[in-house]
C-alpha atoms as a PDB file:
ATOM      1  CA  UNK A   1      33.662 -12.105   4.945  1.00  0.00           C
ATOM      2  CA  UNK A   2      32.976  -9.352   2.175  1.00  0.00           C
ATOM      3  CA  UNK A   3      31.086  -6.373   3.421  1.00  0.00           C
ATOM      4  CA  UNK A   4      27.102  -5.854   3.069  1.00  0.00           C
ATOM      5  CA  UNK A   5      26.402  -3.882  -0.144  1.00  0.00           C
ATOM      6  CA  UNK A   6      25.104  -0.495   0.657  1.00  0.00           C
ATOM      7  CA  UNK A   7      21.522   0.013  -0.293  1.00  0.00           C
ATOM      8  CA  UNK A   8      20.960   1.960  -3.351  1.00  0.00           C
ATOM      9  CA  UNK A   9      20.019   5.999  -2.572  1.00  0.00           C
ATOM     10  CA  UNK A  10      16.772   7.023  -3.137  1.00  0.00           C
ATOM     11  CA  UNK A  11      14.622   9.884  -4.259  1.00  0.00           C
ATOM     12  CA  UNK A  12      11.653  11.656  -2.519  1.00  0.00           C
ATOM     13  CA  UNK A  13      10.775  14.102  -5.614  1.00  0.00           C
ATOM     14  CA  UNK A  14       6.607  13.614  -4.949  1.00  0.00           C
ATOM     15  CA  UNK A  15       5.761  16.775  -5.101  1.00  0.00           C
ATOM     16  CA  UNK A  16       3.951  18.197  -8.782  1.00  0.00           C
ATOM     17  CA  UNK A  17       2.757  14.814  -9.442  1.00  0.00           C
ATOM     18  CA  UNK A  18      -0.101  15.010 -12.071  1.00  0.00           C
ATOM     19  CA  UNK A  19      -0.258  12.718 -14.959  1.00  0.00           C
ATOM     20  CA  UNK A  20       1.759  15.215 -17.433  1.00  0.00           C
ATOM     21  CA  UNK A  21       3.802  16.706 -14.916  1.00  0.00           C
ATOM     22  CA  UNK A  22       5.201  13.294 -13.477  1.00  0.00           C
ATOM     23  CA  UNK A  23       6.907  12.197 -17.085  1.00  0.00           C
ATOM     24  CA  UNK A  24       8.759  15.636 -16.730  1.00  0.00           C
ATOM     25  CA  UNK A  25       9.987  14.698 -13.415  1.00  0.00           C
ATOM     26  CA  UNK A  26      11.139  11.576 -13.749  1.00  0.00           C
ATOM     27  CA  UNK A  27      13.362  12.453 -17.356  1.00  0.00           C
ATOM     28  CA  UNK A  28      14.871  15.268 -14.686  1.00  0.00           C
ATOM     29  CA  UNK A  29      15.312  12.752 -12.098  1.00  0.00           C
ATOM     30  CA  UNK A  30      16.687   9.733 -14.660  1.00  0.00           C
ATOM     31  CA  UNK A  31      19.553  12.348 -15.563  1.00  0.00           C
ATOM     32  CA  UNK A  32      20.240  12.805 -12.379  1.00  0.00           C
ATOM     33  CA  UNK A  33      20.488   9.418 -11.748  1.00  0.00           C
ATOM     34  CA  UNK A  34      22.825   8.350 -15.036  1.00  0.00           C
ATOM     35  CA  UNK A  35      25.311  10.950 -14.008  1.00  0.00           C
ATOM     36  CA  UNK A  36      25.761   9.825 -10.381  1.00  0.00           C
ATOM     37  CA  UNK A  37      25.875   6.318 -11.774  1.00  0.00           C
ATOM     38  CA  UNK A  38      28.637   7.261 -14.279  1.00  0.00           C
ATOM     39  CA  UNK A  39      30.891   8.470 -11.107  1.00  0.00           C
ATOM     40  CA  UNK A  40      29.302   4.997  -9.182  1.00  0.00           C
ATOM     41  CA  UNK A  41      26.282   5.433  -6.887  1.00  0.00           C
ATOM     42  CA  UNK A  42      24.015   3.179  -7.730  1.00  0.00           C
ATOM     43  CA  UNK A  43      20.703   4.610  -7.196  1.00  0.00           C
ATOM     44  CA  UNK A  44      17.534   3.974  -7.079  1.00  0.00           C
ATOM     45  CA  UNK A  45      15.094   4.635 -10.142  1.00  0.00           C
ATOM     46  CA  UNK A  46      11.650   5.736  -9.065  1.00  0.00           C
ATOM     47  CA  UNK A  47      10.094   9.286  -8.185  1.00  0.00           C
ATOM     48  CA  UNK A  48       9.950   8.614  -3.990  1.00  0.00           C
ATOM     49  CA  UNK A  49       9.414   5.882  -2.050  1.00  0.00           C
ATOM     50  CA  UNK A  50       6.255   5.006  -0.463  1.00  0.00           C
ATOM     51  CA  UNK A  51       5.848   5.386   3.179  1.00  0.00           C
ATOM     52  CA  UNK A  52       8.744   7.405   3.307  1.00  0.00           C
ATOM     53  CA  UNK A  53       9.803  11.052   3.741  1.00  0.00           C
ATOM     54  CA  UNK A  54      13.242  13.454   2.549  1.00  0.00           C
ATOM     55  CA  UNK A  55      13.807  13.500   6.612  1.00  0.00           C
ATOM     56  CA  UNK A  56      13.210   9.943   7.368  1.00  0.00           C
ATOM     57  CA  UNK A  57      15.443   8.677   4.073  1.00  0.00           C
ATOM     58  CA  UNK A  58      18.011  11.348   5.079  1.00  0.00           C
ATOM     59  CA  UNK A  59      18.258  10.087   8.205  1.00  0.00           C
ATOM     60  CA  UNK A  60      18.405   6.347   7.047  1.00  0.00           C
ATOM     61  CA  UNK A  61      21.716   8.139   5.007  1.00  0.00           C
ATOM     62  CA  UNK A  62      19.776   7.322   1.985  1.00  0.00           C
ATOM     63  CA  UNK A  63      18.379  10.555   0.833  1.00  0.00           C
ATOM     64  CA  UNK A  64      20.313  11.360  -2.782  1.00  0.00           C
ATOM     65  CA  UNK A  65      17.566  14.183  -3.690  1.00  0.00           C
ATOM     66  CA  UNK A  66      14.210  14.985  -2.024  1.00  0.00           C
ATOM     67  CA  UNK A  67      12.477  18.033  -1.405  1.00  0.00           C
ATOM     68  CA  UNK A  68      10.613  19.206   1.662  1.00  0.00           C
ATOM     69  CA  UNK A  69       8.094  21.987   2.906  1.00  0.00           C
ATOM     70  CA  UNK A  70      10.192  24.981   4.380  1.00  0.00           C
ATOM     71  CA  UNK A  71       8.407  24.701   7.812  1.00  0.00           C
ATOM     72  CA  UNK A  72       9.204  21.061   8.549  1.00  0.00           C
ATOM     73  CA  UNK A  73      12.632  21.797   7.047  1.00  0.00           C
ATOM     74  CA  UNK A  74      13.015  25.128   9.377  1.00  0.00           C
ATOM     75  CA  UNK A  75      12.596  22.966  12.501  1.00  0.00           C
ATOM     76  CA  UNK A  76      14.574  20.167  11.977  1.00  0.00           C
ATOM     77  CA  UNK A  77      18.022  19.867  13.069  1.00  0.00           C
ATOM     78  CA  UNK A  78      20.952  21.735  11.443  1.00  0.00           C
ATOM     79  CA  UNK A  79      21.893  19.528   8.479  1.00  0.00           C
ATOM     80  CA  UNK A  80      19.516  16.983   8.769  1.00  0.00           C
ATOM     81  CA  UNK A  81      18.721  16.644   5.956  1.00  0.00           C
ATOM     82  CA  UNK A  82      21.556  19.153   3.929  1.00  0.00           C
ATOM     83  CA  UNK A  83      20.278  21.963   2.547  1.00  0.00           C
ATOM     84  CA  UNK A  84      21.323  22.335  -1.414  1.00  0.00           C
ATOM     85  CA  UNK A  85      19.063  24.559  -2.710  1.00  0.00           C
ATOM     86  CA  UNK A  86      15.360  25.869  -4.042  1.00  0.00           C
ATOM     87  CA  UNK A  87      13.601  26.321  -7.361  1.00  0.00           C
ATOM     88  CA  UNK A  88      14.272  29.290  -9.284  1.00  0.00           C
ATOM     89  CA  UNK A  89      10.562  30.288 -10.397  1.00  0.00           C
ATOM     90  CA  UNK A  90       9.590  31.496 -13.681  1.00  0.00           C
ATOM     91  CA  UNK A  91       7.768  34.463 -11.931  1.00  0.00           C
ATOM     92  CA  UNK A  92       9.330  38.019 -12.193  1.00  0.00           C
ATOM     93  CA  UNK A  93       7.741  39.007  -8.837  1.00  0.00           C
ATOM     94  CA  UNK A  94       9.718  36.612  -7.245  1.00  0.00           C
ATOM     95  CA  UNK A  95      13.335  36.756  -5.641  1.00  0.00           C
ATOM     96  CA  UNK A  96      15.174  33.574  -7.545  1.00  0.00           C
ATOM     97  CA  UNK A  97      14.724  30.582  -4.955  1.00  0.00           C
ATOM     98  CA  UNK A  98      11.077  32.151  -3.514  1.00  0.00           C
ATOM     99  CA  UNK A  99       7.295  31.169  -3.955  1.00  0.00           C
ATOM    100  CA  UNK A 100       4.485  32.425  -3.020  1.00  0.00           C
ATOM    101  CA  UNK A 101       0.880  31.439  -2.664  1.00  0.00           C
ATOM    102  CA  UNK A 102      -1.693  31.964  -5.229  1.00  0.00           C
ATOM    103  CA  UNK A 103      -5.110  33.461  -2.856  1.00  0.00           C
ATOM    104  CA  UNK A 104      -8.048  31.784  -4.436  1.00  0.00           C
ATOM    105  CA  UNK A 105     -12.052  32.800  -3.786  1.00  0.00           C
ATOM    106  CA  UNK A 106     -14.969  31.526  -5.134  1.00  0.00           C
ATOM    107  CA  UNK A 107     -16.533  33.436  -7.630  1.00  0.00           C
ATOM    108  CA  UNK A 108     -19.859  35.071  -5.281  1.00  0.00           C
ATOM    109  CA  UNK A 109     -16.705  37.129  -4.023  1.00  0.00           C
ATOM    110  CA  UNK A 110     -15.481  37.889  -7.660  1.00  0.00           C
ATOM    111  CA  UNK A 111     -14.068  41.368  -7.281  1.00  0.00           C
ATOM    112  CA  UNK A 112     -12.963  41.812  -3.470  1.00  0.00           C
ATOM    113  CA  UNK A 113      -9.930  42.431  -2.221  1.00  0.00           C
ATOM    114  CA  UNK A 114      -8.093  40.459   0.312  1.00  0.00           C
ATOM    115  CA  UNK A 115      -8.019  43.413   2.876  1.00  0.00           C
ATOM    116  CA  UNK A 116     -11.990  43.765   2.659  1.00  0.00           C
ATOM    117  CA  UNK A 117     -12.370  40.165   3.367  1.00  0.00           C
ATOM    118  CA  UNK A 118     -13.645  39.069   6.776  1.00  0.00           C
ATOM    119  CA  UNK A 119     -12.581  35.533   8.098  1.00  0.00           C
ATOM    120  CA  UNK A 120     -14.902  35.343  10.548  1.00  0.00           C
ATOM    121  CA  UNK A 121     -17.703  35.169   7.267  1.00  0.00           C
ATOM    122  CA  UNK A 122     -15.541  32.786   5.322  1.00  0.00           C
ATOM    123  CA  UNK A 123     -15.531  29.362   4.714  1.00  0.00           C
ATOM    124  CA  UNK A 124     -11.202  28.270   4.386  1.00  0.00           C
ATOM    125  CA  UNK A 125     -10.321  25.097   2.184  1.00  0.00           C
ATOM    126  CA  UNK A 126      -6.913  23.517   4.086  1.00  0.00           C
ATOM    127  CA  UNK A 127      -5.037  21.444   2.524  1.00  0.00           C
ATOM    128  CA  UNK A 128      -3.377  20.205   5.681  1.00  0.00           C
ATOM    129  CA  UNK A 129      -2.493  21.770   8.722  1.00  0.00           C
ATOM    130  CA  UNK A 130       1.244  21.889   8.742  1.00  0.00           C
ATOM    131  CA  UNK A 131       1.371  22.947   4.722  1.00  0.00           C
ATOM    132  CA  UNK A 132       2.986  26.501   4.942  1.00  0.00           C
ATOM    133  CA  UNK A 133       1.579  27.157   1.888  1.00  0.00           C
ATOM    134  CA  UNK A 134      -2.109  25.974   1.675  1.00  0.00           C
ATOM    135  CA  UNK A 135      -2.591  26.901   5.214  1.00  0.00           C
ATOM    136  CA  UNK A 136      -0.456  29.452   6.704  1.00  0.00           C
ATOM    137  CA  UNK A 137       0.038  31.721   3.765  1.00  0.00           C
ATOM    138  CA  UNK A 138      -3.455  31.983   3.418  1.00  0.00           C
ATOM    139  CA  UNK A 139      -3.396  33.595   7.114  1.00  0.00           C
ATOM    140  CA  UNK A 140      -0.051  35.627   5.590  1.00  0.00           C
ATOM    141  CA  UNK A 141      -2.056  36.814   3.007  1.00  0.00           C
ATOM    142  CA  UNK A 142      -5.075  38.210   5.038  1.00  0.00           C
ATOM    143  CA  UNK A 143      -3.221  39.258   8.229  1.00  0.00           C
ATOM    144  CA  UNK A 144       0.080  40.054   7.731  1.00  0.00           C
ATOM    145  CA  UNK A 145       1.206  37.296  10.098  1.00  0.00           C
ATOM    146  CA  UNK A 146       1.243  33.262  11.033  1.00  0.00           C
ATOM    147  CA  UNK A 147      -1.247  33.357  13.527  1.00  0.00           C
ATOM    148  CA  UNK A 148      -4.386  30.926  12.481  1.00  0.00           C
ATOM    149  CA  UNK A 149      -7.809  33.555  11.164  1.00  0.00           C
ATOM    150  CA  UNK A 150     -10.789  32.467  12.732  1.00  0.00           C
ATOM    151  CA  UNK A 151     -12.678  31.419   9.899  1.00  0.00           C
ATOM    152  CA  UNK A 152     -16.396  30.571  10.486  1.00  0.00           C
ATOM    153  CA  UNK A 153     -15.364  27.261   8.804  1.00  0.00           C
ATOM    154  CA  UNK A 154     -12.341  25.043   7.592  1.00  0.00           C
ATOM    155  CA  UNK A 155     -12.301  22.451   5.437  1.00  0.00           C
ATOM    156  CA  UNK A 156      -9.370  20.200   5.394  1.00  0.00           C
ATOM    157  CA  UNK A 157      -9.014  18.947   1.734  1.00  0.00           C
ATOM    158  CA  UNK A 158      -5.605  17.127   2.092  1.00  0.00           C
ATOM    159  CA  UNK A 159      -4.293  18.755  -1.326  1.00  0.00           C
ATOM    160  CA  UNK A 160      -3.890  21.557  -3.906  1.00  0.00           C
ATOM    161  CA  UNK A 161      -6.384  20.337  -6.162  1.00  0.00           C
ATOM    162  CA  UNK A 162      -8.654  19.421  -4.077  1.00  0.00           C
ATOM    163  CA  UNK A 163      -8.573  23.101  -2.240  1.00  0.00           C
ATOM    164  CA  UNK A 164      -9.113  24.006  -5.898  1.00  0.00           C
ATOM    165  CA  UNK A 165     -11.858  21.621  -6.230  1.00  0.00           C
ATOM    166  CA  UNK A 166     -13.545  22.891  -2.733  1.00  0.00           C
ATOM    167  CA  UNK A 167     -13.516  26.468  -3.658  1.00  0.00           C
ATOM    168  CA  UNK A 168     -14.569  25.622  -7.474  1.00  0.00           C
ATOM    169  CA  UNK A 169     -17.909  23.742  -5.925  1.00  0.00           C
ATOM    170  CA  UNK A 170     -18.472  26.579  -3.661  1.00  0.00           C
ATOM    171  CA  UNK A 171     -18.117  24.513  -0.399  1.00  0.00           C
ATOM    172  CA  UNK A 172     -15.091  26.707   0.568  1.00  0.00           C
ATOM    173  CA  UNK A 173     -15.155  30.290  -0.266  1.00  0.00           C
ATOM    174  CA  UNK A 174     -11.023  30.832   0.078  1.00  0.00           C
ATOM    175  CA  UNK A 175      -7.847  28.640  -0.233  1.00  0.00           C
ATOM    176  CA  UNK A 176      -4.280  28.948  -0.927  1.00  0.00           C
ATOM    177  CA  UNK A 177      -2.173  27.232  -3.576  1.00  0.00           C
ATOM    178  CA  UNK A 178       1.706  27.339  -4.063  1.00  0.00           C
ATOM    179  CA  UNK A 179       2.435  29.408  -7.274  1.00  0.00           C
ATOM    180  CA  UNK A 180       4.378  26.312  -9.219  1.00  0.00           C
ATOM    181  CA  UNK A 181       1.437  24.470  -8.481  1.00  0.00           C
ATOM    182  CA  UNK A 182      -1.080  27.057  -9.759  1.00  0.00           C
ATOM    183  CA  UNK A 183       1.317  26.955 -13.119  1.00  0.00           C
ATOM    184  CA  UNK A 184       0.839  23.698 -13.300  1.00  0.00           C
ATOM    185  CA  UNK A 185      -3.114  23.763 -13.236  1.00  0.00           C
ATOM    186  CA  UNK A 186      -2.783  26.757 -15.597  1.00  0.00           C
ATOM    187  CA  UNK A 187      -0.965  24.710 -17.990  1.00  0.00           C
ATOM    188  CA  UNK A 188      -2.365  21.035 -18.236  1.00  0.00           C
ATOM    189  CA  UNK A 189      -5.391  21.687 -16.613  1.00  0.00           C
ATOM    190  CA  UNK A 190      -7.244  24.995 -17.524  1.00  0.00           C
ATOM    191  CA  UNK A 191     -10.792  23.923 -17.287  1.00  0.00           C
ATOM    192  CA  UNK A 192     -10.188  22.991 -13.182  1.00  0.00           C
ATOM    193  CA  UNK A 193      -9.154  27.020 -12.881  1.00  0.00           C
ATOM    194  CA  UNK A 194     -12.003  28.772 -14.760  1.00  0.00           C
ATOM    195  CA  UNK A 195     -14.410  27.803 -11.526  1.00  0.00           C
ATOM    196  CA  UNK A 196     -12.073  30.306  -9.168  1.00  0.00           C
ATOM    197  CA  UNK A 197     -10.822  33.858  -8.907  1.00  0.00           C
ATOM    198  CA  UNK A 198      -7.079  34.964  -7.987  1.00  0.00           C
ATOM    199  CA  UNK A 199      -8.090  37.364  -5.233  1.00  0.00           C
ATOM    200  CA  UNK A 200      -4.164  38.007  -4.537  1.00  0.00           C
ATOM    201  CA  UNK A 201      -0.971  36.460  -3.509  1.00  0.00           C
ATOM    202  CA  UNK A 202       0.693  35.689   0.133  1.00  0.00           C
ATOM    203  CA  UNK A 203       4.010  37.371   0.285  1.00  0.00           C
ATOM    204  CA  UNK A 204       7.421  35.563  -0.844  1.00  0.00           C
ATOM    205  CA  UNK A 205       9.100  33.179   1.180  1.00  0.00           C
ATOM    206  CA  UNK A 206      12.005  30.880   0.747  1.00  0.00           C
ATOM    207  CA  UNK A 207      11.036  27.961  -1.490  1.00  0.00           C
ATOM    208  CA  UNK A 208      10.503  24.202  -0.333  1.00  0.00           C
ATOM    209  CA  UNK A 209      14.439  23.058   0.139  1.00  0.00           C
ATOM    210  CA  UNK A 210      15.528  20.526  -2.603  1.00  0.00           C
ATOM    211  CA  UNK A 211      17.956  18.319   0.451  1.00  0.00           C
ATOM    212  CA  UNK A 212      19.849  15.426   0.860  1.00  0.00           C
ATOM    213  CA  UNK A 213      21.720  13.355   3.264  1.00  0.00           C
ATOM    214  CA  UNK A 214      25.257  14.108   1.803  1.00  0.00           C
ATOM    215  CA  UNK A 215      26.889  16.380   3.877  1.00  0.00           C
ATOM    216  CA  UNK A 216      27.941  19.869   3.152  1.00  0.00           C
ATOM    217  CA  UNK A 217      31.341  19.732   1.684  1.00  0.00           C
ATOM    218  CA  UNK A 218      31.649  15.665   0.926  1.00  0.00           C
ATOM    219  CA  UNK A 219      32.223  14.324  -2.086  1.00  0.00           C
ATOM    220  CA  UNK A 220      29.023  12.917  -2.508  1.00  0.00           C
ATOM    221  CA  UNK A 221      27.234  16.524  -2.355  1.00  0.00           C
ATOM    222  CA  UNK A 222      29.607  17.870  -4.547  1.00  0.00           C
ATOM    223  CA  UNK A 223      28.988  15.137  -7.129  1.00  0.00           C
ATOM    224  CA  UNK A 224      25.184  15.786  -6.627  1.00  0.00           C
ATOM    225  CA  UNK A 225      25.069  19.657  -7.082  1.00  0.00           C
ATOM    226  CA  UNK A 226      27.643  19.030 -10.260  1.00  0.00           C
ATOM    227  CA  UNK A 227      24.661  16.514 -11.481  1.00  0.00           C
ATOM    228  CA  UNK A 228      22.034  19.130 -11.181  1.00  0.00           C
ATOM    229  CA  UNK A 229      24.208  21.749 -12.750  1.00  0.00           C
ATOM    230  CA  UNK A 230      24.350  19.449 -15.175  1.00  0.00           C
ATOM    231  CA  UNK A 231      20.300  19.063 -15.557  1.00  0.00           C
ATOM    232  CA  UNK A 232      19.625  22.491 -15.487  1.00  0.00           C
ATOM    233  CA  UNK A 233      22.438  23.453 -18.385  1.00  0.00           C
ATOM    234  CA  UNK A 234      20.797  20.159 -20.732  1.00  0.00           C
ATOM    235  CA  UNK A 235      18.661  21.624 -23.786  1.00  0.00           C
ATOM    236  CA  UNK A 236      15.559  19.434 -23.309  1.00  0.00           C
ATOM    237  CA  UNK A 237      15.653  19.113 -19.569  1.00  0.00           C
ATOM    238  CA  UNK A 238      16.000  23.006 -19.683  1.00  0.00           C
ATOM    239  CA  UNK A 239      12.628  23.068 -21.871  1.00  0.00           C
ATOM    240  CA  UNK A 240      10.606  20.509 -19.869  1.00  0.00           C
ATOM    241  CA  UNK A 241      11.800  21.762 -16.511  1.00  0.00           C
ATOM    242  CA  UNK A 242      10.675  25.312 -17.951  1.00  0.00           C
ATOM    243  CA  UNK A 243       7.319  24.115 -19.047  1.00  0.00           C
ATOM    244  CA  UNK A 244       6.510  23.599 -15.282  1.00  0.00           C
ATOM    245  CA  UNK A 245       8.032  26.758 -14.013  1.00  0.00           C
ATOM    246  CA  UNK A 246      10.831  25.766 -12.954  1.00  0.00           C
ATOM    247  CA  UNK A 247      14.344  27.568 -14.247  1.00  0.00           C
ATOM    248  CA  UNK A 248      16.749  26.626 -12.323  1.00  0.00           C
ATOM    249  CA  UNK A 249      17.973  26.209  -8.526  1.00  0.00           C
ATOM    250  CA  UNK A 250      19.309  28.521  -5.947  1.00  0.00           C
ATOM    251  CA  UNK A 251      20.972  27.979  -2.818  1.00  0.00           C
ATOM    252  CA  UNK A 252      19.900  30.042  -0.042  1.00  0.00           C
ATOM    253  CA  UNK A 253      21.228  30.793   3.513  1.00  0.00           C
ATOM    254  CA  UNK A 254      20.031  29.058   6.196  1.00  0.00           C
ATOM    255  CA  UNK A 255      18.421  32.359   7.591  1.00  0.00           C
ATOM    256  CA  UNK A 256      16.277  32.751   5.326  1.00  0.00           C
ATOM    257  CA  UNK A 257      13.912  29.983   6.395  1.00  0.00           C
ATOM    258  CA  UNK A 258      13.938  31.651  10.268  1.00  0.00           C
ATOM    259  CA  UNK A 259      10.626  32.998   9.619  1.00  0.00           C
ATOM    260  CA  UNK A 260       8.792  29.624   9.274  1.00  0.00           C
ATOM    261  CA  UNK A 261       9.362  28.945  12.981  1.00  0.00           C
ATOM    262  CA  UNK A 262       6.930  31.175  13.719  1.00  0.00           C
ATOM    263  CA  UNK A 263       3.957  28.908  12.696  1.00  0.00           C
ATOM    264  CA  UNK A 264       2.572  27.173  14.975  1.00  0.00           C
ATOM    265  CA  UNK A 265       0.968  23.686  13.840  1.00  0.00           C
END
């Protein structure tokens, strides 16, 4: 009896996703895919796959490329998913394979700075509650620390934009927004930005893990981190990828992401 096919590999690349963004994404992730199917993985062709996650599709043994949020990543097990690597940010502030969070008030507090503000008086836009970076850098940012402010209000908008929406309107008076995201809203969508202020920025942290279920030192991961090697050396994936922010990739150590365990969800 011949044996069952192996199900093609999947991405979970849904992060970024805006209507101009998402064409960028998928030429980087169509490269990726023609030059694992030139050496025979057969793979399949969309962005991410609904009602999926990276962790569930690397534990399915599935997971080709996905990325995940650096807290969720810090607590799972060692090497579930692998680890291959983070974003190299077109920010100069930034250590290559960081991010930070963009601070964001409304524009009645046009002018303060982060260490005058009191939470207790301010109304915090969430985007969810176990986003490092729309939640607990914003408490980085104004404490030093992870542990939750005591806002007089939160607001729970579910995503970036819609923080950015919240604090634009004036129904939150702070939020936080990763930096690649706030790029991206610079670049494609200026007019949602103009509503807001940049009070200040969260300190650095180790950026969201691009992972996979390939283990560390298989053939498969080495055929994978020779594909994006490949993508980040091509002339026009170089310029799109660069239009976004993004530069490159850098692999971290593990230790690095340590410090997320300290939030609490």
């Amino acid at each position: 009896m011949p044996a069952k096919a192996r199900e093609p590999y999947s991405a979970q690349l849904n992060w970024y996703l805006f209507a101009p963004t998402e064409v960028i994404f998928a030429q980087f992730w169509q490269f990726i895919c023609k030059t694992m199917a030139d050496k025979n993985y057969n793979t399949e062709q969309h962005l991410f796959s609904e009602g999926q996650t990276a962790l569930s599709l690397a534990r399915q043994e599935r997971l080709m490329l996905g990325q995940m949020c650096g807290l969720n990543y810090a607590k799972s097990a060692p090497d579930q998913p692998t680890y291959i690597g983070s974003y190299i940010l077109d920010d100069t502030a930034l250590t290559a394979g960081y991010y930070r969070s963009v601070i964001i008030t409304a524009n009645r507090l046009k002018g303060q700075k982060l260490s005058a503000l009191e939470p207790a008086k301010l109304a915090a836009a969430i985007s969810e509650p176990d986003s490092f970076s729309g939640r607990f850098a914003l408490h980085q940012a104004l404490t030093g620390g992870f542990a939750p402010c005591n806002f007089a209000k939160s607001v729970q908008t579910g995503a970036h934009l819609d923080t950015l929406k919240a604090v634009a309107s004036g129904r939150a008076d702070i939020g936080a927004i990763d930096c690649l995201t706030w790029r991206i809203f610079e670049t494609f969508f200026p007019e949602a930005v103009a509503n807001v202020v940049i009070a200040g920025y969260s300190p650095q942290m180790a950026g969201p893990p691009l992972v996979s279920s390939f283990a560390t030192g298989s053939k498969g991961f080495a055929d994978l981190t020779d594909a994006l090697d490949a993508a980040f050396t091509d002339s026009l994936i170089c310029e799109q990828m660069a239009r976004l922010g993004i530069l490159g990739y850098a692999s971290l150590e593990h230790i690095h992401y340590t410090a997320f365990k300290r939030c609490k969800i």
